[in-house]
Protein backbone atom coordinates (compact mmCIF):
# COMPACT_ATOMS: atom_id res chain seq x y z
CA UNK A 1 0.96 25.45 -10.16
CA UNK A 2 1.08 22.80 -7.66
CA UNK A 3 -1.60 22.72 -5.11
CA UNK A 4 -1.23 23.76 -1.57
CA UNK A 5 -0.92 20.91 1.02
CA UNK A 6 -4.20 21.49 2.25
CA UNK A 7 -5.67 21.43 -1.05
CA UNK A 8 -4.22 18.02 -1.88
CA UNK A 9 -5.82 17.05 1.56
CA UNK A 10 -9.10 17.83 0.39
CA UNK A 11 -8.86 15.93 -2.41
CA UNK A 12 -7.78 12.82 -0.78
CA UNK A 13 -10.79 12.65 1.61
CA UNK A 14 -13.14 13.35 -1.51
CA UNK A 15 -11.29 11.10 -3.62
CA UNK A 16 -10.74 7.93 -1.20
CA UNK A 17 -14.42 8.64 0.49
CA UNK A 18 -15.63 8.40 -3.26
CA UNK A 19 -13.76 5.56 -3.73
CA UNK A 20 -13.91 3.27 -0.61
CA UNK A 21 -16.73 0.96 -2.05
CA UNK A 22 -15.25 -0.23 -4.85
CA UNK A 23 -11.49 0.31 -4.08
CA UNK A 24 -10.72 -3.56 -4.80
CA UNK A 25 -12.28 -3.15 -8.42
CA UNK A 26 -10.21 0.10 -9.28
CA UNK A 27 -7.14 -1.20 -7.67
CA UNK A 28 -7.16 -5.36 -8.41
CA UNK A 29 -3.26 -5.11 -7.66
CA UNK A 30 -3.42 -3.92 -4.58
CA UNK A 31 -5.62 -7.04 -3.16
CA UNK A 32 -4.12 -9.61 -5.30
CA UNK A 33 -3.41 -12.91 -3.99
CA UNK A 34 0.61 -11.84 -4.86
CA UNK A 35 0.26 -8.59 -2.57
CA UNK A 36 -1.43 -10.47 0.02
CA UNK A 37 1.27 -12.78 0.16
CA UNK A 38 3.41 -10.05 0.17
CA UNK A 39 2.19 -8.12 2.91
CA UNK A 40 1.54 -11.34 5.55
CA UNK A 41 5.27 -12.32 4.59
CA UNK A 42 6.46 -9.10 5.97
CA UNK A 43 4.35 -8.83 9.21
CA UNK A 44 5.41 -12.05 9.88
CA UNK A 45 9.17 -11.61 9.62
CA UNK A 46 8.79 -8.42 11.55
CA UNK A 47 7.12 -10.41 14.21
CA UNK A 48 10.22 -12.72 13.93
CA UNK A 49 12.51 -9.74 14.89
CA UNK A 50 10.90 -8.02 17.11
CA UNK A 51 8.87 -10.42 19.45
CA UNK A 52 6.65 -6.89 20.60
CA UNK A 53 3.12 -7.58 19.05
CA UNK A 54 1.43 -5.08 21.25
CA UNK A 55 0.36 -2.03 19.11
CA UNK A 56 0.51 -1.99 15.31
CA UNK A 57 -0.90 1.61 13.37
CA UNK A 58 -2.37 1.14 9.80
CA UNK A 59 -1.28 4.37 8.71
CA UNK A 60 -3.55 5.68 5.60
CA UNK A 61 -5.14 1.68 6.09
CA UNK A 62 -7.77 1.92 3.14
CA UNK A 63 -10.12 -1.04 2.98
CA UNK A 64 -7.73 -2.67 5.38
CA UNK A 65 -5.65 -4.87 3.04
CA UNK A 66 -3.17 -4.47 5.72
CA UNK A 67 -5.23 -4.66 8.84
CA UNK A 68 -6.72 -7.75 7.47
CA UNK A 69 -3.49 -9.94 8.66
CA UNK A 70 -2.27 -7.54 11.17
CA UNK A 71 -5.47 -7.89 13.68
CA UNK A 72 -4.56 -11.53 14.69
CA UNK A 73 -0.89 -11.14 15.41
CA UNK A 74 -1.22 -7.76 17.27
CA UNK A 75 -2.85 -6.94 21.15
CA UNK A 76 -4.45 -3.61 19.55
CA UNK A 77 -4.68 -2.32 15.73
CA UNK A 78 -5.00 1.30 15.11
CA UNK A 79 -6.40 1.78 11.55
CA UNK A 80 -5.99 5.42 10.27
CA UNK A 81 -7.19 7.46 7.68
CA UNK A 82 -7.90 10.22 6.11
CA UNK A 83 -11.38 9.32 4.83
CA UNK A 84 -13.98 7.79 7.19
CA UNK A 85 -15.57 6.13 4.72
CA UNK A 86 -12.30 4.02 4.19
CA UNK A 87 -12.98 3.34 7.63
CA UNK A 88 -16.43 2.97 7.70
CA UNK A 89 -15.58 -0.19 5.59
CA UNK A 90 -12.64 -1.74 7.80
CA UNK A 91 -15.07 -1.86 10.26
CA UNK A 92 -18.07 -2.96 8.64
CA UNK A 93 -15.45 -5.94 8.07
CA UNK A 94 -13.34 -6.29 11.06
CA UNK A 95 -15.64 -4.35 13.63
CA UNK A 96 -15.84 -8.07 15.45
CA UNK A 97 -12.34 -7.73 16.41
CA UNK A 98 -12.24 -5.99 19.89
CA UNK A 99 -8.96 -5.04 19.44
CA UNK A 100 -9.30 -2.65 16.23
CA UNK A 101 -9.52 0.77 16.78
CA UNK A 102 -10.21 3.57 14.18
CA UNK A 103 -9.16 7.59 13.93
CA UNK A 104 -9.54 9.91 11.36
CA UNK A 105 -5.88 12.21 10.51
CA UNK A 106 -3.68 12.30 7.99
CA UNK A 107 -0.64 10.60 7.71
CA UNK A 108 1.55 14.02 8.28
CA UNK A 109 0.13 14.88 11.77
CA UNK A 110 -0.65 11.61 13.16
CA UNK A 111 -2.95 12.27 16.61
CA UNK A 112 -0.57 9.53 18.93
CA UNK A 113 2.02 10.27 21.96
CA UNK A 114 5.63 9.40 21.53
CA UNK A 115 7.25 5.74 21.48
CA UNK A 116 3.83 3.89 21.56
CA UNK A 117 3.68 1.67 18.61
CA UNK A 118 5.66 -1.45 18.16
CA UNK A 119 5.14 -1.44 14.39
CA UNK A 120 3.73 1.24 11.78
CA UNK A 121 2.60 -0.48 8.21
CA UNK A 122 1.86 2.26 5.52
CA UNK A 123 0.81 0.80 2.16
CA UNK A 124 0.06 3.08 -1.04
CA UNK A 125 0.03 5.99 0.86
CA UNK A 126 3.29 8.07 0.63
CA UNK A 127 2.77 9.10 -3.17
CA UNK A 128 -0.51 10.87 -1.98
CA UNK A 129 0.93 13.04 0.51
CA UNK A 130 1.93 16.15 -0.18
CA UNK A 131 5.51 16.14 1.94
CA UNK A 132 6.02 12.41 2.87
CA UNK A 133 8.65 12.83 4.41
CA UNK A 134 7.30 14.76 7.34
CA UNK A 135 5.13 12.05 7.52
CA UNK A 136 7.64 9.66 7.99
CA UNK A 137 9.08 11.49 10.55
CA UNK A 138 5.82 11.17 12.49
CA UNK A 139 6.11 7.46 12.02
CA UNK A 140 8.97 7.93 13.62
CA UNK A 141 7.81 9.86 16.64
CA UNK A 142 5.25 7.52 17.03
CA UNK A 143 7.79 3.98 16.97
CA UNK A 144 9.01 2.60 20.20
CA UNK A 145 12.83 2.22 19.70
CA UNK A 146 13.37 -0.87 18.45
CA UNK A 147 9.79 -0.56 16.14
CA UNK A 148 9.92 -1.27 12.78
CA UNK A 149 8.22 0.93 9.81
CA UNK A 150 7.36 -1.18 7.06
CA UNK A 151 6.44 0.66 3.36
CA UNK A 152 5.20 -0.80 0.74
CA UNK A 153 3.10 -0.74 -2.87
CA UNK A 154 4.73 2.97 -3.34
CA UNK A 155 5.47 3.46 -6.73
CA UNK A 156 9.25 2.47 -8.26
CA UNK A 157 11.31 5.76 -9.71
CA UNK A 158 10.63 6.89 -13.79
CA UNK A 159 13.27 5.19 -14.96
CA UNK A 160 11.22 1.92 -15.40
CA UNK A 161 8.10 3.01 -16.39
CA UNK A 162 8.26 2.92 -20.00
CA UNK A 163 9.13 -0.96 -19.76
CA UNK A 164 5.67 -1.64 -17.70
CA UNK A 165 4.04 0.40 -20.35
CA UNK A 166 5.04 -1.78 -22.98
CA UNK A 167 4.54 -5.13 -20.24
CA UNK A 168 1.15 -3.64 -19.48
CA UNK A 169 -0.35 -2.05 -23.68
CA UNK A 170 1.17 -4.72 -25.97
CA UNK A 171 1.88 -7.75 -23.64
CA UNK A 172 -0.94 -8.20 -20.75
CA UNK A 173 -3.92 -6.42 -22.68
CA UNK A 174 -3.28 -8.65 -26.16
CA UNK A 175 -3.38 -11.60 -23.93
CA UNK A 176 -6.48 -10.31 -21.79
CA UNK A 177 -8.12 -9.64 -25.11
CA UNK A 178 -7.60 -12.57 -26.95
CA UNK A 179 -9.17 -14.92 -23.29
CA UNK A 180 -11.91 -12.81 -23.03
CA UNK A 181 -13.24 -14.55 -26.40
CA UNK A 182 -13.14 -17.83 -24.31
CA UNK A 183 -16.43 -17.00 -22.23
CA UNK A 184 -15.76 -19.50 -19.81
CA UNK A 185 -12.34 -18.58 -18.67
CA UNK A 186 -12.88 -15.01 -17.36
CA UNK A 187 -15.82 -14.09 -15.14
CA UNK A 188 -17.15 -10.25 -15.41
CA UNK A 189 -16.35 -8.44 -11.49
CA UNK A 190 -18.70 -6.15 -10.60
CA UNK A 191 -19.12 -2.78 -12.15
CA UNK A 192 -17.64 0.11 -10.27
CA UNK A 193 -19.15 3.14 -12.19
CA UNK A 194 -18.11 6.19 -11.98
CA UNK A 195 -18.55 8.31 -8.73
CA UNK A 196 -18.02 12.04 -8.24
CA UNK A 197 -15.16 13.33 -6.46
CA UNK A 198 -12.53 10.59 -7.56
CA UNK A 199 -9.62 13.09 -8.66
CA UNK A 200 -6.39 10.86 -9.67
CA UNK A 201 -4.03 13.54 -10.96
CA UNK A 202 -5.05 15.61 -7.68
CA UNK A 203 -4.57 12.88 -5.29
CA UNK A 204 -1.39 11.05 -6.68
CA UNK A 205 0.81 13.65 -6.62
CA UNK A 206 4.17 11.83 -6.49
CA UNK A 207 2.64 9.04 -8.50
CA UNK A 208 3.94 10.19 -11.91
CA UNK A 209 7.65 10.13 -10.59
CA UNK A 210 7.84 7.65 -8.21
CA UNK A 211 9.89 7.21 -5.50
CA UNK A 212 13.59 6.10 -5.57
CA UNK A 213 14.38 3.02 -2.80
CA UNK A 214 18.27 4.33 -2.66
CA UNK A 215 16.85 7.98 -1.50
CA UNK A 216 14.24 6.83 0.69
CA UNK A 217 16.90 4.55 2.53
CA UNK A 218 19.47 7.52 3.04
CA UNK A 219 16.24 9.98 4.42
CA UNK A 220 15.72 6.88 7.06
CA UNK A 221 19.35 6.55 7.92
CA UNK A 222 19.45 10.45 8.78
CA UNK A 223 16.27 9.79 11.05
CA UNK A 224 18.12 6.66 12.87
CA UNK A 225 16.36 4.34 11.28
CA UNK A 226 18.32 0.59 10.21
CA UNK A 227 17.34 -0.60 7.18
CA UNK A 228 16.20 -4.54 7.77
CA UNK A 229 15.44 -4.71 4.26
CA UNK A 230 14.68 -3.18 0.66
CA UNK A 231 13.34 -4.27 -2.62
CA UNK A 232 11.02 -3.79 -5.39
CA UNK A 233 8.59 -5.92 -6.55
CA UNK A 234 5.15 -7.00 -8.55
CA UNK A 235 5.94 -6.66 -12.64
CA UNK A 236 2.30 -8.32 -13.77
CA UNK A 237 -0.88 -6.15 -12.75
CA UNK A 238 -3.66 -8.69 -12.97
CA UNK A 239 -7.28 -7.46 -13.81
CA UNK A 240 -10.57 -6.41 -12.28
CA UNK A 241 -12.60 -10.07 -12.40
CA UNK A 242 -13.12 -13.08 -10.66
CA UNK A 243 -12.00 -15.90 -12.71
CA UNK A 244 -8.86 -17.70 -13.19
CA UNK A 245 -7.42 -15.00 -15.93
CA UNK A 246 -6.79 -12.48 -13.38
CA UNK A 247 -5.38 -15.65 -10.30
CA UNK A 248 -2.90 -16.32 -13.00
CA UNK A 249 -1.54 -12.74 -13.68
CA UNK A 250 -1.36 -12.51 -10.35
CA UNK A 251 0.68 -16.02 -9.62
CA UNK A 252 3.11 -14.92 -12.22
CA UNK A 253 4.87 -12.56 -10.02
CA UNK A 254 6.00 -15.31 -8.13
CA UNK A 255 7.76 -16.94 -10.56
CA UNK A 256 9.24 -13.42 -11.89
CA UNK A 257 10.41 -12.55 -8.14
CA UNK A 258 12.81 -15.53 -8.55
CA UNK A 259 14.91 -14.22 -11.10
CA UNK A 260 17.74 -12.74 -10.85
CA UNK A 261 18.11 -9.10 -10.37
CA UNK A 262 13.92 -8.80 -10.56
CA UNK A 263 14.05 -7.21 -7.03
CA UNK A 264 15.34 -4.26 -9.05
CA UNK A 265 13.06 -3.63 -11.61
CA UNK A 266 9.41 -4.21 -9.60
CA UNK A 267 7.15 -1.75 -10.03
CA UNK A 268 6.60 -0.95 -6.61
CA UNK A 269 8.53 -0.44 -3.52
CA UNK A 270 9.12 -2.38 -0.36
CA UNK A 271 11.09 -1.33 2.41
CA UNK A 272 11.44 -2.60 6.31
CA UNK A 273 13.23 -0.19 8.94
CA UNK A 274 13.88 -0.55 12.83
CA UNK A 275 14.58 3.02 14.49
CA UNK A 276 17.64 2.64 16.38
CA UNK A 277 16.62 6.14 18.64
């Protein structure tokens, strides 16, 4: 039976609290130098067609992977989250920034008036919410008209996962494997352990199906959103380390992003809206 919503709740603030100090280490995607890229490309063609750079909301911000490259181009940053330790950490980094602010909700009843934000970023978020749609529809409440919602790193639909399975167990891991023997091309990262309360099959509860870009696009059409762009990306998942192993995993999606038809077949989703009213 699935769990109620406030159950799943629960489990997100003891899961991500758990979490928050090594979240880079269990998640070496997520803060890749290819999602980096990705994420400062689209705040700063968002910025490009919008021109407002007053208010930006970090919905379910994490670490701040996103509030990282958002705090210099916006007047104010509101990072928000459902775990204060997530926060705790975005502002043990960022606290110097005077115009970051922090609140604790969850991404389905988001504590903010009407029309206020000029853009809402929500990265790796939607798949742990129990009915993400009604949080989009607070995203929406919350936009300006003309604000843009910008999604990304949710998980693409089923129908690809068996071909990252095979990418990930016979591809990436034989080649991890076999340059581990070379000592001096991979570093060791740092050892995250293992810390009560972290609950993945309770917290990533639309994880195992993903989402489908084609459906998401038609909920945001029926919500008057315009669609400014959509696309899936990242196929290589490098690895927890420092050295140059896990750089070049990383660079390859680069190359793979230029092929035809790749924009697909990406593991993850990426989509841009405006709301129109």
């Amino acid at each position: 039976m699935r769990s109620s919503s406030v159950e799943v709740k629960r489990k997100n603030i003891l899961h991500h609290d758990a979490e928050a100090d090594f979240f880079e280490i269990a998640h070496p995607e997520g803060s890749s130098v290819y999602e980096r890229s990705k994420v400062l490309e689209n705040i700063q063609y968002i910025l490009r067609r919008s021109g407002a750079s007053d208010l930006c909301v970090d919905v379910g911000c994490g670490t701040g992977l996103n509030t990282r490259f958002e705090l210099p181009l916006y007047r104010f940053v509101l990072a928000a989250d459902i775990s204060r330790r997530m926060l705790e950490v975005v502002k043990s980094r960022f606290g110097d920034f005077c115009g970051l602010h922090f609140v604790v909700c969850d991404a389905e009843n988001l504590p903010l008036r009407g029309e206020i934000a000029d853009m809402i970023s929500v990265s790796s978020v939607l798949h742990h919410l129990p009915e993400p749609h009604w949080a989009i529809r607070e995203m929406a409440r919350a936009l300006r008209l003309g604000g843009f919602l910008c999604v990304m790193r949710e998980p693409n639909d089923v129908r690809f996962r068996r071909f990252f399975a095979f990418l990930d167990e016979v591809i990436v891991r034989r080649l991890v494997q076999l340059f581990k023997h070379l000592s001096f091309f991979e570093k060791p990262g740092p050892e995250s352990g293992i810390a009560e309360g972290l609950d993945y099959p309770g917290v990533d509860v639309h994880y195992p199906s993903g989402f489908n870009v084609e459906e998401i696009l038609g909920f945001l059409l029926l919500n008057h959103f315009e669609m400014v762009s959509a696309y899936s990306y990242h196929w290589i998942y490098p690895i927890a380390g420092t050295g140059p192993l896990s750089d070049v995993l990383s660079r390859a999606n680069f190359i793979i992003e230029k092929i035809p038809l790749s924009g697909k077949l990406g593991r993850y989703v990426c989509i841009v809206a405006r709301r129109l009213q």
